[in-house]
C-alpha atoms as a PDB file:
ATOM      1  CA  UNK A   1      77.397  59.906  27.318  1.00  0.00           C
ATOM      2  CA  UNK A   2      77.905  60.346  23.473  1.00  0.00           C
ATOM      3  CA  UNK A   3      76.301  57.093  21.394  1.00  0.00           C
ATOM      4  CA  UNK A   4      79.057  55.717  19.078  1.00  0.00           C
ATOM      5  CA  UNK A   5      77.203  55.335  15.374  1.00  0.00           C
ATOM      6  CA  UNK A   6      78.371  51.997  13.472  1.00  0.00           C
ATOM      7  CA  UNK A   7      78.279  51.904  10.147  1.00  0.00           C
ATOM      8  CA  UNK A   8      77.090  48.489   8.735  1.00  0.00           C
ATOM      9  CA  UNK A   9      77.217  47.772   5.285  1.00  0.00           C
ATOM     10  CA  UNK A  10      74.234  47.704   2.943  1.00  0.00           C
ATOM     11  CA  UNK A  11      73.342  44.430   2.169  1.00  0.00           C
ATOM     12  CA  UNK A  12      71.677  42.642  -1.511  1.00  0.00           C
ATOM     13  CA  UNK A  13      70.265  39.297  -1.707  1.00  0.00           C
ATOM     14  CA  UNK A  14      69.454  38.003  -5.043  1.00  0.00           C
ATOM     15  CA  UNK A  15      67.065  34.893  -5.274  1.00  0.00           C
ATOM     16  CA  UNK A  16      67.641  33.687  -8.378  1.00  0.00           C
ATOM     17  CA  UNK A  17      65.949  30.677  -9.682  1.00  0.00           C
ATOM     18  CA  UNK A  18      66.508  30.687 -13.713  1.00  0.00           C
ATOM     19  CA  UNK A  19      69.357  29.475 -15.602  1.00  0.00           C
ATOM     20  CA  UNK A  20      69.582  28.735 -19.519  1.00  0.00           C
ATOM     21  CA  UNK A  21      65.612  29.015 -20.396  1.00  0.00           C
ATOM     22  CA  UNK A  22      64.973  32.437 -18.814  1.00  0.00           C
ATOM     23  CA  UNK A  23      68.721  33.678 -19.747  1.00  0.00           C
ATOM     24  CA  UNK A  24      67.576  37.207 -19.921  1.00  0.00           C
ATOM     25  CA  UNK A  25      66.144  37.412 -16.628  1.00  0.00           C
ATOM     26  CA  UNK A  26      69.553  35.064 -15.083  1.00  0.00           C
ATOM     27  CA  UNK A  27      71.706  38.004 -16.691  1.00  0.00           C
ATOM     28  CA  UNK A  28      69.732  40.869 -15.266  1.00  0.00           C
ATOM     29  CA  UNK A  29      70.094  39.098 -11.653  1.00  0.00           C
ATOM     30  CA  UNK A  30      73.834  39.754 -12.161  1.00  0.00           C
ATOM     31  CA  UNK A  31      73.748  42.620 -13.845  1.00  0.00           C
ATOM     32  CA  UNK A  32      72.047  43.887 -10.925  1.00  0.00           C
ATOM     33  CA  UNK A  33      74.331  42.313  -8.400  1.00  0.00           C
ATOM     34  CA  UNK A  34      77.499  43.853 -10.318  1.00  0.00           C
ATOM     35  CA  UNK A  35      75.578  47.178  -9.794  1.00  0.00           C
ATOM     36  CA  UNK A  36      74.878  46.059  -6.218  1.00  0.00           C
ATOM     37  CA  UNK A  37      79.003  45.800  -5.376  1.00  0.00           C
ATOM     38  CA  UNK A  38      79.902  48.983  -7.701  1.00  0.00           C
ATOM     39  CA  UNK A  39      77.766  50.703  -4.313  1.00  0.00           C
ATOM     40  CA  UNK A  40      79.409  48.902  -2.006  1.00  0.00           C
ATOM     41  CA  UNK A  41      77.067  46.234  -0.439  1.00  0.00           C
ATOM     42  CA  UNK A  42      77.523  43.548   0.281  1.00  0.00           C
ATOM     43  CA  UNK A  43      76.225  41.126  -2.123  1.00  0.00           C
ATOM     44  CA  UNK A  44      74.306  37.736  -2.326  1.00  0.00           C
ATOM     45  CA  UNK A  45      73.500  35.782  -4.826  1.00  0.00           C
ATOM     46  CA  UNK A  46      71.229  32.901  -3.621  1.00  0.00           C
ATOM     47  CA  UNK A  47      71.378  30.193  -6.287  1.00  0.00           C
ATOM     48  CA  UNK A  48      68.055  27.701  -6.365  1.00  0.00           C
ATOM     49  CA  UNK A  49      65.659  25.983  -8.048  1.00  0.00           C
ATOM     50  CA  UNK A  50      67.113  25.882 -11.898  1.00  0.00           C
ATOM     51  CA  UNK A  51      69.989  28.269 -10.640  1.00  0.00           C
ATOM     52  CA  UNK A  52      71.729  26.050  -8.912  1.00  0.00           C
ATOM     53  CA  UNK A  53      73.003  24.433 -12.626  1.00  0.00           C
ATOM     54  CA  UNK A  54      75.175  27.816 -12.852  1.00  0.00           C
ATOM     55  CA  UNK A  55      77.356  26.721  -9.727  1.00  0.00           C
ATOM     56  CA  UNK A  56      79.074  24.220 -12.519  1.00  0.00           C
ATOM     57  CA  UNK A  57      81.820  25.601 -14.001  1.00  0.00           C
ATOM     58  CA  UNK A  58      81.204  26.129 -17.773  1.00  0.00           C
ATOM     59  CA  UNK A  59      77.418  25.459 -17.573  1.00  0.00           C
ATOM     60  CA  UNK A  60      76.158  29.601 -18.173  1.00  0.00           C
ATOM     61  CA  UNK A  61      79.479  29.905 -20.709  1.00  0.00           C
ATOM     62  CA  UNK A  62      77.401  30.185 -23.672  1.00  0.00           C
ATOM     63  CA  UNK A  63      74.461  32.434 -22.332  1.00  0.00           C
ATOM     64  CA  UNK A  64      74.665  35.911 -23.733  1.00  0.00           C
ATOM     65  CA  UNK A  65      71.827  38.087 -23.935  1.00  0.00           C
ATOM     66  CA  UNK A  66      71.664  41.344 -26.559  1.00  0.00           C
ATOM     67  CA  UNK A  67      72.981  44.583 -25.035  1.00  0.00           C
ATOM     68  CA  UNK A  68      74.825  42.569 -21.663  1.00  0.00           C
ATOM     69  CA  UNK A  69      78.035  41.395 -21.214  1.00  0.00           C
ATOM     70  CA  UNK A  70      77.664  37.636 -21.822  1.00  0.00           C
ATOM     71  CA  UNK A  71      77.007  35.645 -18.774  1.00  0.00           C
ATOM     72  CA  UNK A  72      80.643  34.343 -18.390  1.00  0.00           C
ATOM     73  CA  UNK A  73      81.758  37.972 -18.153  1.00  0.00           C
ATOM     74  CA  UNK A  74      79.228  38.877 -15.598  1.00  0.00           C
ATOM     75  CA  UNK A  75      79.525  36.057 -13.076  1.00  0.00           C
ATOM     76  CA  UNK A  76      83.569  36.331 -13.047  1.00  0.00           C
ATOM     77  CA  UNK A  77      83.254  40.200 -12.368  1.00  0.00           C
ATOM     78  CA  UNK A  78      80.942  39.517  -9.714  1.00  0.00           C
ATOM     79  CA  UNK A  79      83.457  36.668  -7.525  1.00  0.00           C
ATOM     80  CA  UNK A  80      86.558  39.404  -8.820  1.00  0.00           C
ATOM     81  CA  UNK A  81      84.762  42.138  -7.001  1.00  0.00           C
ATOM     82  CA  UNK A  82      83.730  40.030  -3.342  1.00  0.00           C
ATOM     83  CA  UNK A  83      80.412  39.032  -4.241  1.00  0.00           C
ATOM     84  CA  UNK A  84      79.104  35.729  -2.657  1.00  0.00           C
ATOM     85  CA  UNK A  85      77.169  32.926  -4.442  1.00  0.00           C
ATOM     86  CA  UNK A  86      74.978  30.924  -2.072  1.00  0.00           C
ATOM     87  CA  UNK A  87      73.897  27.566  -3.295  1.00  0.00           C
ATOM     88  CA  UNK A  88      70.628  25.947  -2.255  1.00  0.00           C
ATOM     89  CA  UNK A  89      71.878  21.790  -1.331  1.00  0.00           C
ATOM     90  CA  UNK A  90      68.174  20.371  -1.792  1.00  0.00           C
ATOM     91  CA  UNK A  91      67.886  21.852  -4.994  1.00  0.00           C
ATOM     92  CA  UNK A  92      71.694  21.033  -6.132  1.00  0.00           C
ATOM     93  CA  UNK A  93      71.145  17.325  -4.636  1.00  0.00           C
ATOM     94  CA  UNK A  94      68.252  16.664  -6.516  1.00  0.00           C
ATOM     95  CA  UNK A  95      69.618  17.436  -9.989  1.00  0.00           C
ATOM     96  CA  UNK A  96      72.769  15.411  -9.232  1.00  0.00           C
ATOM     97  CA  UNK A  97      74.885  17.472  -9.816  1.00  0.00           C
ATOM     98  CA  UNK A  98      78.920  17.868  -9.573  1.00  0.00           C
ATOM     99  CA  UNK A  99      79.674  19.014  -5.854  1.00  0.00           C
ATOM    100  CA  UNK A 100      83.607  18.383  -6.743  1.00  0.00           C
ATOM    101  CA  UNK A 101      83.378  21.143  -9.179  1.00  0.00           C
ATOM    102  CA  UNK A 102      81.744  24.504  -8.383  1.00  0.00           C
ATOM    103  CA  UNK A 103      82.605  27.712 -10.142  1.00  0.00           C
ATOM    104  CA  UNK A 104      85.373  29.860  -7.727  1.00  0.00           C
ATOM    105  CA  UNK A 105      83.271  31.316  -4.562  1.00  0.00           C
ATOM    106  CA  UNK A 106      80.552  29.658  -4.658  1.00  0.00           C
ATOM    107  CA  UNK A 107      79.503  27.520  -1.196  1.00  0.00           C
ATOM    108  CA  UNK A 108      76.633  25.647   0.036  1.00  0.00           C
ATOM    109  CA  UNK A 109      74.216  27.550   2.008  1.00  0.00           C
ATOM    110  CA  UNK A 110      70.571  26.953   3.084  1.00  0.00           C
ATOM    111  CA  UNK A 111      67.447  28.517   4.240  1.00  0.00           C
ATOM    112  CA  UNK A 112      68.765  29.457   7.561  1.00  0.00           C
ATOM    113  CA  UNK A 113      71.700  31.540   6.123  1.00  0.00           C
ATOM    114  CA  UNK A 114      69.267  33.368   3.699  1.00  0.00           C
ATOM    115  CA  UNK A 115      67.227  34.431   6.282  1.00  0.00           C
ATOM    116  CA  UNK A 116      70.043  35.249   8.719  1.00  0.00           C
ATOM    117  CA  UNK A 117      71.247  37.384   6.079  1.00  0.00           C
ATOM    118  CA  UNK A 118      67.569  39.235   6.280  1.00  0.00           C
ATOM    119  CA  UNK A 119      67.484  39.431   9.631  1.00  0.00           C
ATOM    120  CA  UNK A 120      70.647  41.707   8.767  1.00  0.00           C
ATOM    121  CA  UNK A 121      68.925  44.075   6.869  1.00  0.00           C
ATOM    122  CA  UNK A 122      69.678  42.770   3.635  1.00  0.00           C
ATOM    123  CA  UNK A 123      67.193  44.056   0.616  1.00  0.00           C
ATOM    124  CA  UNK A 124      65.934  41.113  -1.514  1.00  0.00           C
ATOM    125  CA  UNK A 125      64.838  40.695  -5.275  1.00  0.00           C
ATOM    126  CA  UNK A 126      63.983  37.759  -7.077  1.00  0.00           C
ATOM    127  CA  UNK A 127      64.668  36.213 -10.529  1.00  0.00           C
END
């Protein structure tokens, strides 16, 4: 009997828990997710801590770092080209923030999705 190979995607999560005061390291998180969707995975960015500010339209508009794209740039390429922005509700909830008004694609998503998304295979780095 011949085995049938599936192909799964590679998958990229990207803990990220930096906004405005570590906007170097918040731009090389998408930088590196950009790069992450150029090879075809499947990419998540996993917004907590301080992160979760970015899910606020307008809130990252004014980050640019020298040599990157500003911020803006980089988080529009990365919803144009499929990637997925996970936001973390406890850490969202306790800064009070907006849940009317979230930047296009991203969603709420816990602990149990991040680590179902693991459990996948998905690669992880942190920011």
């Amino acid at each position: 009997m011949m085995k049938v190979q599936t192909w799964t995607m590679p998958k990229l999560l990207i803990n990220l828990t930096t906004s405005i005061k570590e906007a170097d390291k918040t731009t090389v998180a998408f930088v590196v997710a950009n790069a992450g969707l150029a090879a075809g995975q499947e990419v998540v960015i996993f917004l907590n801590v301080e992160a979760v500010r970015l899910a606020n339209p307008g809130y990252g508009n004014w980050i640019a770092v020298d040599g990157f794209k500003p911020l803006k740039e980089l988080m529009e390429s990365f919803h144009a080209n499929g990637g997925k922005l996970w936001i973390c509700p406890p850490c969202f909830n306790a800064r009070a923030l907006n849940k009317e008004h979230l930047v296009p694609g991203a969603v709420f998503a816990g602990g149990a999705a991040v680590v179902e998304f693991l459990g996948q295979g998905a690669a992880s780095l942190s920011y």
